[in-house]
C-alpha atoms as a PDB file:
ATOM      1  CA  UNK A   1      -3.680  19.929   1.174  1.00  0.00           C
ATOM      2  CA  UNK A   2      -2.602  16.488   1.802  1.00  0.00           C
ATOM      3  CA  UNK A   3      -2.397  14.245  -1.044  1.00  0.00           C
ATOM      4  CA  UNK A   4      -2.815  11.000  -0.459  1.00  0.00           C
ATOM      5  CA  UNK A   5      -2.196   8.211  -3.002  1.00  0.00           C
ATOM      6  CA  UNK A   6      -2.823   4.896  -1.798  1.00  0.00           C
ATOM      7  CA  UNK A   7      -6.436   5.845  -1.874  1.00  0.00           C
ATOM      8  CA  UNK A   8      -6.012   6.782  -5.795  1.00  0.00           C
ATOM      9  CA  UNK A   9      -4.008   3.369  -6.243  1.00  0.00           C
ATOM     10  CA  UNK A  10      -6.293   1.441  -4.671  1.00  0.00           C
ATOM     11  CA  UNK A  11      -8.694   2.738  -6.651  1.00  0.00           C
ATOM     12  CA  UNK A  12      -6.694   2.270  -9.987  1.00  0.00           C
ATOM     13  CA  UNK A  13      -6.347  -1.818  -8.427  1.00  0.00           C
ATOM     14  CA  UNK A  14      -9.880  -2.451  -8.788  1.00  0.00           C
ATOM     15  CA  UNK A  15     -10.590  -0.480 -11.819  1.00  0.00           C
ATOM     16  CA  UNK A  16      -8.056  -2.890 -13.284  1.00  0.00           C
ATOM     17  CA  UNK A  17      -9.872  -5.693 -12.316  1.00  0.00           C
ATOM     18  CA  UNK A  18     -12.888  -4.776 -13.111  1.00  0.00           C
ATOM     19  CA  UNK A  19     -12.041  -3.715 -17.151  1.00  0.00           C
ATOM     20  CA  UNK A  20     -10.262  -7.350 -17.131  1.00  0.00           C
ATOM     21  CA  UNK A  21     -13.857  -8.680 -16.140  1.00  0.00           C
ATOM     22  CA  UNK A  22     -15.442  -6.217 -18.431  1.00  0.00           C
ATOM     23  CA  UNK A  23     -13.481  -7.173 -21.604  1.00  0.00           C
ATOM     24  CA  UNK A  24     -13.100 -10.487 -21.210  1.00  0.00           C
ATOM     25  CA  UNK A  25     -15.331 -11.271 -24.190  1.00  0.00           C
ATOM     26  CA  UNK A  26     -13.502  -9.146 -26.510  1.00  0.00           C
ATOM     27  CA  UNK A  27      -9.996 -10.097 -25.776  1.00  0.00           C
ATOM     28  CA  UNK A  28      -8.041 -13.577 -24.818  1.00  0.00           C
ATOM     29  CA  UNK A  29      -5.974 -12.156 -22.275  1.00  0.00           C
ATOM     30  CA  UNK A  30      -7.367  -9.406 -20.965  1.00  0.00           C
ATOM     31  CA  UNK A  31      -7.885 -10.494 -17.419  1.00  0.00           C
ATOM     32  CA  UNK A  32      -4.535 -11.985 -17.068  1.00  0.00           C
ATOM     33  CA  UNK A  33      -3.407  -8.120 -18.117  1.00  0.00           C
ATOM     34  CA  UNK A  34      -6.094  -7.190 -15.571  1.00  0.00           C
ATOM     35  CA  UNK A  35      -4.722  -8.656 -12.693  1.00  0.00           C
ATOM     36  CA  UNK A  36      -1.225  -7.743 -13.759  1.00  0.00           C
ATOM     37  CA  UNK A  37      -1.837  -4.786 -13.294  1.00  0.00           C
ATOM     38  CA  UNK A  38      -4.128  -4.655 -10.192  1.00  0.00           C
ATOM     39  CA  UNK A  39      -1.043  -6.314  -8.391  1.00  0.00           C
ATOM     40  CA  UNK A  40       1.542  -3.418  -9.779  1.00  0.00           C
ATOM     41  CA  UNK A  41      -1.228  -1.115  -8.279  1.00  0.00           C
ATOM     42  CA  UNK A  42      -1.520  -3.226  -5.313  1.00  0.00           C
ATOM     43  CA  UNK A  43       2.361  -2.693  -4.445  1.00  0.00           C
ATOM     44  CA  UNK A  44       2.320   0.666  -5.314  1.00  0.00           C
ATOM     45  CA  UNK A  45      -0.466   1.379  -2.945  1.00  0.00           C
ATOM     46  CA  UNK A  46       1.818  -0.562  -0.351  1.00  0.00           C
ATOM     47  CA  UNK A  47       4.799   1.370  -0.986  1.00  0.00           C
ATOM     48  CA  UNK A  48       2.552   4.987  -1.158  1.00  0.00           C
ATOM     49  CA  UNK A  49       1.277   3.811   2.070  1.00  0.00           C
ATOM     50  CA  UNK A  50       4.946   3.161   3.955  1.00  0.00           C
ATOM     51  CA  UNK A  51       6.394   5.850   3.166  1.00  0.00           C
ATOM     52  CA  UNK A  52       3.705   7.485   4.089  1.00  0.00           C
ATOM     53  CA  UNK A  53       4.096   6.235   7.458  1.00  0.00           C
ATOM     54  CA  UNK A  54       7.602   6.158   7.340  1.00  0.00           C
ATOM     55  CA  UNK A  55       7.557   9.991   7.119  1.00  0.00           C
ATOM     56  CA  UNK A  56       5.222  10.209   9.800  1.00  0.00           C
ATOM     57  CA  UNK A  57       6.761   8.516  12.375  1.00  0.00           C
ATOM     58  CA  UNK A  58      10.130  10.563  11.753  1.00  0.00           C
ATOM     59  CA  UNK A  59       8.419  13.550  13.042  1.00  0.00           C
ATOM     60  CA  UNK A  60       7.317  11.916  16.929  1.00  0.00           C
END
């Protein structure tokens, strides 16, 4: 079975997001953390996603 994680970090990026939105009311910074760390999720969906491809295109 393949695994593939840029799906499951993408996923993790808006989850982020969204509990920054969610618990904005109950903490001052929580959407700043939020977005933090939707963008560290962002890149690592980026970096799942070229190496990915980068070990793809080593076998053509």
């Amino acid at each position: 079975m393949k695994k593939n994680y840029t799906v499951f970090f993408l996923l993790l990026f808006v989850s982020s997001i969204s509990g920054g939105m969610a618990l904005k009311n109950f903490f001052d910074y929580s959407m700043i953390i939020g977005v933090g760390l939707a963008m560290i999720f962002l890149f690592a969906a980026a970096f799942s996603l070229g190496k990915k491809n980068r070990k793809n295109k080593s076998y053509n």
